[in-house]
PDB file of N, CA and C in Angstrom:
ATOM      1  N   UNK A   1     103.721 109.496  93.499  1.00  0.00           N
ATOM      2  CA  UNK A   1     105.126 109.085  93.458  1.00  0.00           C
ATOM      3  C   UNK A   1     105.243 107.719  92.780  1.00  0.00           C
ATOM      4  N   UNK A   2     106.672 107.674  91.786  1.00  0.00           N
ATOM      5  CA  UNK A   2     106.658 106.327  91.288  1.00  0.00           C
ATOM      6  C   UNK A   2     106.612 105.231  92.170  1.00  0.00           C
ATOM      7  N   UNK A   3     106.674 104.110  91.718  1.00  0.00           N
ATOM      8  CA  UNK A   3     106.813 102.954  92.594  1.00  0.00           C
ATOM      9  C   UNK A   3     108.476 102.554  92.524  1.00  0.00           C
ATOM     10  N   UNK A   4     109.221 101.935  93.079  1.00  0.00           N
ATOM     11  CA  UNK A   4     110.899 101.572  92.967  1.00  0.00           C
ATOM     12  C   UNK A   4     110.993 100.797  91.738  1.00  0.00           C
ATOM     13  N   UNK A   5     112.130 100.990  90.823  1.00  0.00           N
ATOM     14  CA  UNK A   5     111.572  99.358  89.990  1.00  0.00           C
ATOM     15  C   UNK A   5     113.021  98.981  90.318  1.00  0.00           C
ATOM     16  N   UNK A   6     113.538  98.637  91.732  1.00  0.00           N
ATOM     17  CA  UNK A   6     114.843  97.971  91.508  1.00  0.00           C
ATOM     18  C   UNK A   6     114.305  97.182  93.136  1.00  0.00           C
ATOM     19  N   UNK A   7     115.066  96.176  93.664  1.00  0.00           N
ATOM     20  CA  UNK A   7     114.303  95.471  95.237  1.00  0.00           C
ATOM     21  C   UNK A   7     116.241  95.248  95.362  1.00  0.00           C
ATOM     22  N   UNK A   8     116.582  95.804  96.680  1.00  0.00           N
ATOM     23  CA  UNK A   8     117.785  95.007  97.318  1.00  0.00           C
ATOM     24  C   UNK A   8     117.696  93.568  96.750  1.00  0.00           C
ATOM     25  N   UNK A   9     119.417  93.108  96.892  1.00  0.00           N
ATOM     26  CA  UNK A   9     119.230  91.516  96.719  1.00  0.00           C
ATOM     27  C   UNK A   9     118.531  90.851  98.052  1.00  0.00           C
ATOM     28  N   UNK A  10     118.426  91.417  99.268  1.00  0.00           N
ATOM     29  CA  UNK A  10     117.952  90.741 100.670  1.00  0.00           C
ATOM     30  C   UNK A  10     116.195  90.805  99.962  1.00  0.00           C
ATOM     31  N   UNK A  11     115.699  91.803  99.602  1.00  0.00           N
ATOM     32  CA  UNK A  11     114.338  91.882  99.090  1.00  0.00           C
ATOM     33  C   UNK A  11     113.911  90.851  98.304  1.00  0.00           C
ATOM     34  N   UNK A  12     114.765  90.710  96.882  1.00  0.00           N
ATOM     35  CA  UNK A  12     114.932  89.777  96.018  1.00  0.00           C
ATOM     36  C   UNK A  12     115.091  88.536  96.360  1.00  0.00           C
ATOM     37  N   UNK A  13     115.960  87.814  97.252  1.00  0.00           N
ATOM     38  CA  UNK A  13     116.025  86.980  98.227  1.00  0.00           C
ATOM     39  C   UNK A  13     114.516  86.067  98.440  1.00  0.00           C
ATOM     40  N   UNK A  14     113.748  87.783  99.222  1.00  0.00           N
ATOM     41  CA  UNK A  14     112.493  87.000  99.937  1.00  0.00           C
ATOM     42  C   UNK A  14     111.298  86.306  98.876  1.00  0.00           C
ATOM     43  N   UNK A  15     111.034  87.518  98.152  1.00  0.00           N
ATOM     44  CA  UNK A  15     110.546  87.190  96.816  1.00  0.00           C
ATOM     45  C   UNK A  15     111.217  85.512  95.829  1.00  0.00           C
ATOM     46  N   UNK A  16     112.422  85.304  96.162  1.00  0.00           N
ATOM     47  CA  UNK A  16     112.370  84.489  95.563  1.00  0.00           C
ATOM     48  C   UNK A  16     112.768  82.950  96.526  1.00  0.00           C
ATOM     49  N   UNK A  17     112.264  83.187  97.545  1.00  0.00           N
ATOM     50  CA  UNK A  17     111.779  82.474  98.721  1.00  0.00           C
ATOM     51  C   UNK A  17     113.339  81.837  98.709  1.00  0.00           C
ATOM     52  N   UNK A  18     114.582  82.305  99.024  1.00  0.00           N
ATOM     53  CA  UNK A  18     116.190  81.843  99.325  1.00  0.00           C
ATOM     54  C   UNK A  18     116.805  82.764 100.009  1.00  0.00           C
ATOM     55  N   UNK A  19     117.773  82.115 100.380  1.00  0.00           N
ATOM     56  CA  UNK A  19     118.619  82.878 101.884  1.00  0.00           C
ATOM     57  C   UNK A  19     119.656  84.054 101.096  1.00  0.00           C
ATOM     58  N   UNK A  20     119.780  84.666 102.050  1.00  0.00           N
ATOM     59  CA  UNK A  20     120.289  86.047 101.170  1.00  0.00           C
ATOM     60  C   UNK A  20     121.684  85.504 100.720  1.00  0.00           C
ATOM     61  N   UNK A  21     121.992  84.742 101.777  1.00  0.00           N
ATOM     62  CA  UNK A  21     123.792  84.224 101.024  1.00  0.00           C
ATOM     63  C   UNK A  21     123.733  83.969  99.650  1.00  0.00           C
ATOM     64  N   UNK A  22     122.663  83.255  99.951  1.00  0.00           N
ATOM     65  CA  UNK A  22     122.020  82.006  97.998  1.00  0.00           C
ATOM     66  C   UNK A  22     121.917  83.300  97.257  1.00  0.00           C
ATOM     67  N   UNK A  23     121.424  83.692  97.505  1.00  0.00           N
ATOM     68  CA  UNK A  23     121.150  85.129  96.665  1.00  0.00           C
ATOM     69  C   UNK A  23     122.363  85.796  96.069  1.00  0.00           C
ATOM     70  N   UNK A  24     123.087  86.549  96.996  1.00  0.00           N
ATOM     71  CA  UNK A  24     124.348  87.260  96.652  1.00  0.00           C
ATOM     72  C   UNK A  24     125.244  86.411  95.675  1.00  0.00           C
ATOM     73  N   UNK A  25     125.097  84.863  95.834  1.00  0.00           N
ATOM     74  CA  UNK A  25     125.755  83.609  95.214  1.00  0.00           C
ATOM     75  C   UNK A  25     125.572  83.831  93.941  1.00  0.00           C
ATOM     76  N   UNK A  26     124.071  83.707  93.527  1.00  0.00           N
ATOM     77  CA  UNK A  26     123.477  83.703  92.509  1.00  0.00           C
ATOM     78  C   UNK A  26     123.930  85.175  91.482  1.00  0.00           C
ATOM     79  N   UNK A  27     123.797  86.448  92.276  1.00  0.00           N
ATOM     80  CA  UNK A  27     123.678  87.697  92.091  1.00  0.00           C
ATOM     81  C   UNK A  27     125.427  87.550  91.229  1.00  0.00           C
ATOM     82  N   UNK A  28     126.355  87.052  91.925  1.00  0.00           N
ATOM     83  CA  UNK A  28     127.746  86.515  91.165  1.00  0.00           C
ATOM     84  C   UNK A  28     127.808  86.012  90.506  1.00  0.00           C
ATOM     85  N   UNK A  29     127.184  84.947  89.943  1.00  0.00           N
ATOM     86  CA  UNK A  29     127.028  83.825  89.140  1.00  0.00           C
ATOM     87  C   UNK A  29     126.160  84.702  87.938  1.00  0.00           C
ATOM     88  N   UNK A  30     125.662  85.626  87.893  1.00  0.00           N
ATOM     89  CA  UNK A  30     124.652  85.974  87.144  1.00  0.00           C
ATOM     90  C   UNK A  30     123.944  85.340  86.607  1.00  0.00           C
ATOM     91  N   UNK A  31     123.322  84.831  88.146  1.00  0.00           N
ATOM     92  CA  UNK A  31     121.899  83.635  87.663  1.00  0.00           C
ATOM     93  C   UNK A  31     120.564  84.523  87.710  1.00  0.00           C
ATOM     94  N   UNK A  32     120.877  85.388  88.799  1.00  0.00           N
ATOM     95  CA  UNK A  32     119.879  86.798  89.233  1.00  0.00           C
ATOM     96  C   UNK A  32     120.495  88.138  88.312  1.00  0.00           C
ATOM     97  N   UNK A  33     119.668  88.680  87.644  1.00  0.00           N
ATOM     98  CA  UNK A  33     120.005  89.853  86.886  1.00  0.00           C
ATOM     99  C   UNK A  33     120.592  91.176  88.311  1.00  0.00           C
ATOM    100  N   UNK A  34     121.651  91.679  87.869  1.00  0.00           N
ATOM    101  CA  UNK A  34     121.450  92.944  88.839  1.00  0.00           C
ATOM    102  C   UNK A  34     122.247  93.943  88.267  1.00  0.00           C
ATOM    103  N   UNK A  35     122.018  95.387  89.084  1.00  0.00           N
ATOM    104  CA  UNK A  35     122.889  96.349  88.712  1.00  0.00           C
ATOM    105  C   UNK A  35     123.634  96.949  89.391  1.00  0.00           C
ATOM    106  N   UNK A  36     125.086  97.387  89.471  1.00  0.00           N
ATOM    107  CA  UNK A  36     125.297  98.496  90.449  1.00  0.00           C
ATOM    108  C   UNK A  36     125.157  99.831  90.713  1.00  0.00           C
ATOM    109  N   UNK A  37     124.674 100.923  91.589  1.00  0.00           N
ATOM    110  CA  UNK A  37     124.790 102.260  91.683  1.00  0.00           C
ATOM    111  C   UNK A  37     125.237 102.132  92.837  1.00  0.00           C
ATOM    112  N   UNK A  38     126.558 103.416  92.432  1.00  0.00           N
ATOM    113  CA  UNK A  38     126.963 103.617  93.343  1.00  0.00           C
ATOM    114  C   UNK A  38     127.669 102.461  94.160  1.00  0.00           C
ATOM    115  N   UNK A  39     127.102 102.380  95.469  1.00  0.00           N
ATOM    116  CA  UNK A  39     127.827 100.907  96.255  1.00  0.00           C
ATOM    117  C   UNK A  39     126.830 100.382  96.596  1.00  0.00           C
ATOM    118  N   UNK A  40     125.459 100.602  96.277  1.00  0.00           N
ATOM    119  CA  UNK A  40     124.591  99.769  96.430  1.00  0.00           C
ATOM    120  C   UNK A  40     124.478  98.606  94.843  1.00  0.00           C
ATOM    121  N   UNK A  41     123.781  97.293  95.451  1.00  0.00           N
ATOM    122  CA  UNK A  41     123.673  96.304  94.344  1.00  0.00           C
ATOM    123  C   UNK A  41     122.261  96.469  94.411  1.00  0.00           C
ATOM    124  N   UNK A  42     121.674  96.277  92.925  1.00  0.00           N
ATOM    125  CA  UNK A  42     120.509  96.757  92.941  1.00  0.00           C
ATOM    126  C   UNK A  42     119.737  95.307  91.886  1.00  0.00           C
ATOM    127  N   UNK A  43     118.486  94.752  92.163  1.00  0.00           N
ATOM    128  CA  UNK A  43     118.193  93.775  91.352  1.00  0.00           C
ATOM    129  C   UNK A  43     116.830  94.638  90.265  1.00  0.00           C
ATOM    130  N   UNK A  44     116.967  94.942  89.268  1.00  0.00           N
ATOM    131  CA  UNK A  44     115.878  95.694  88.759  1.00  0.00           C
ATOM    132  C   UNK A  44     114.721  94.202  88.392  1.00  0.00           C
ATOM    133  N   UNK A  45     113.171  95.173  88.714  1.00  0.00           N
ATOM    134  CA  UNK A  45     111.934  94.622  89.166  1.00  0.00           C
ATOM    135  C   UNK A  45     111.738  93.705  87.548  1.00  0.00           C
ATOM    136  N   UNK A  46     111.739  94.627  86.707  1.00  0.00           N
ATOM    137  CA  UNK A  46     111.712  93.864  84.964  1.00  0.00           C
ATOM    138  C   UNK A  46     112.304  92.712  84.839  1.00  0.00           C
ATOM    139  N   UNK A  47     113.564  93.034  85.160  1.00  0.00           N
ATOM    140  CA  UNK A  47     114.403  91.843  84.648  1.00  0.00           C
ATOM    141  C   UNK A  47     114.489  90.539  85.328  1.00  0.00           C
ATOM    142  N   UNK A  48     113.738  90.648  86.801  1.00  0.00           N
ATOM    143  CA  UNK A  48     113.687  89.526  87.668  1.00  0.00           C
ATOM    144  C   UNK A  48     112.019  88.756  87.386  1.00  0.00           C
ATOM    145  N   UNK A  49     111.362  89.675  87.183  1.00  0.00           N
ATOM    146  CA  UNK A  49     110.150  89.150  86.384  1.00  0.00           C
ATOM    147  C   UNK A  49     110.206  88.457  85.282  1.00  0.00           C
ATOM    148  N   UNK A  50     111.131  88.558  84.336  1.00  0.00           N
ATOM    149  CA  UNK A  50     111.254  88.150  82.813  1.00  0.00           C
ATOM    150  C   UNK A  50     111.771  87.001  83.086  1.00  0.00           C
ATOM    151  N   UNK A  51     113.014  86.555  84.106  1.00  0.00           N
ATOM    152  CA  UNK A  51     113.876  85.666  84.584  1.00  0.00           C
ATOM    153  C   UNK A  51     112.655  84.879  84.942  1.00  0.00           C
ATOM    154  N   UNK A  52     111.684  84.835  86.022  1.00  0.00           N
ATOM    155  CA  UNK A  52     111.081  84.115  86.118  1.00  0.00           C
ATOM    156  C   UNK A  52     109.592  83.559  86.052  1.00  0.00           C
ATOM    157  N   UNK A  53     109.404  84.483  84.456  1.00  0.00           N
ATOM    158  CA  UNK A  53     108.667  84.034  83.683  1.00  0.00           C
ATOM    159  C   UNK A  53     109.309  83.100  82.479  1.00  0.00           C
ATOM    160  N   UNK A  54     110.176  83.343  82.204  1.00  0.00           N
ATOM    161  CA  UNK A  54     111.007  82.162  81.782  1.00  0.00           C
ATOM    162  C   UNK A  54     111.319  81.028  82.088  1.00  0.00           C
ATOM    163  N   UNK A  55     111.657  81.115  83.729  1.00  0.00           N
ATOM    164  CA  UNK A  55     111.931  79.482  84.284  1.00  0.00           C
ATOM    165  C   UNK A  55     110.568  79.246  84.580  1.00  0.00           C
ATOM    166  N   UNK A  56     109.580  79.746  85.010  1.00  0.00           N
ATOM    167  CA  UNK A  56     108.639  79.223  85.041  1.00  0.00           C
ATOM    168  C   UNK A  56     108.050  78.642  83.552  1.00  0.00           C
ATOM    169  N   UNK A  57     108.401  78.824  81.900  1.00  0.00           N
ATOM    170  CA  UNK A  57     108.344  78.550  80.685  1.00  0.00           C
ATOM    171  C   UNK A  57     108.755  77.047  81.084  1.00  0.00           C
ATOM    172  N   UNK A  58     110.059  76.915  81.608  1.00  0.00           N
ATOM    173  CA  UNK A  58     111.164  75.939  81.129  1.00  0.00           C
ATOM    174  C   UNK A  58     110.545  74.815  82.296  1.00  0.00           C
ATOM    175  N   UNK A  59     110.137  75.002  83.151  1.00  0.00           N
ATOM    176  CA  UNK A  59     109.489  74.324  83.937  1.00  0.00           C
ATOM    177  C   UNK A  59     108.145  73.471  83.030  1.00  0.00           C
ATOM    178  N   UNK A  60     107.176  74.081  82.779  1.00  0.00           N
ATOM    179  CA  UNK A  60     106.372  73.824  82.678  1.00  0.00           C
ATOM    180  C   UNK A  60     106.538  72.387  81.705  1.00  0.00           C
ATOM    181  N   UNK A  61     107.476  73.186  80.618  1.00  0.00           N
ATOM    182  CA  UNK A  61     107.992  72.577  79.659  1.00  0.00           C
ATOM    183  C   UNK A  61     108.226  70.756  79.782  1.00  0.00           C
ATOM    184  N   UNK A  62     109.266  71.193  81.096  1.00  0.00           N
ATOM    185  CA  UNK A  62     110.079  69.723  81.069  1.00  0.00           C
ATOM    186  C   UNK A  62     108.848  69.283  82.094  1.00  0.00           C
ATOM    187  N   UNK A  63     107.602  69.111  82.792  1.00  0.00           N
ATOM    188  CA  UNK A  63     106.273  68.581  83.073  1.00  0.00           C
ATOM    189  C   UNK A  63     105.921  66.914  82.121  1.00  0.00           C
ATOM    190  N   UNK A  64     105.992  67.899  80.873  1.00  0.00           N
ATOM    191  CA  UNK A  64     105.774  66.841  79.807  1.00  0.00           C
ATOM    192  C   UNK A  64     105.843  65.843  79.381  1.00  0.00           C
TER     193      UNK A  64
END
């Protein structure tokens, strides 16, 4: 069986070590990538990886 490639925003949340409010905040703001089906909100696994392989880029960056 596949693996999920989408995590609730409460999932997404933990993973990105913030409170689910911060989350849903973010999830509005479209600071967190997400999608809807249906009436569920869905954060797909790709696009939250790419997000923060990026800030982790921009991080490193401003180190310097």
């Amino acid at each position: 069986m596949n693996k999920p490639q989408t995590l609730s925003v409460e999932e997404a949340a933990k993973v990105l070590g913030i409170g689910i409010t911060t989350a849903y905040a973010a999830v509005k703001r479209r600071e967190i990538p997400s999608i809807r089906i249906g009436g569920r909100l869905l954060v797909p696994k790709p696009a939250l990886e790419r997000m923060l392989r990026c800030e982790t880029s921009l991080d490193a960056a401003s180190d310097r």
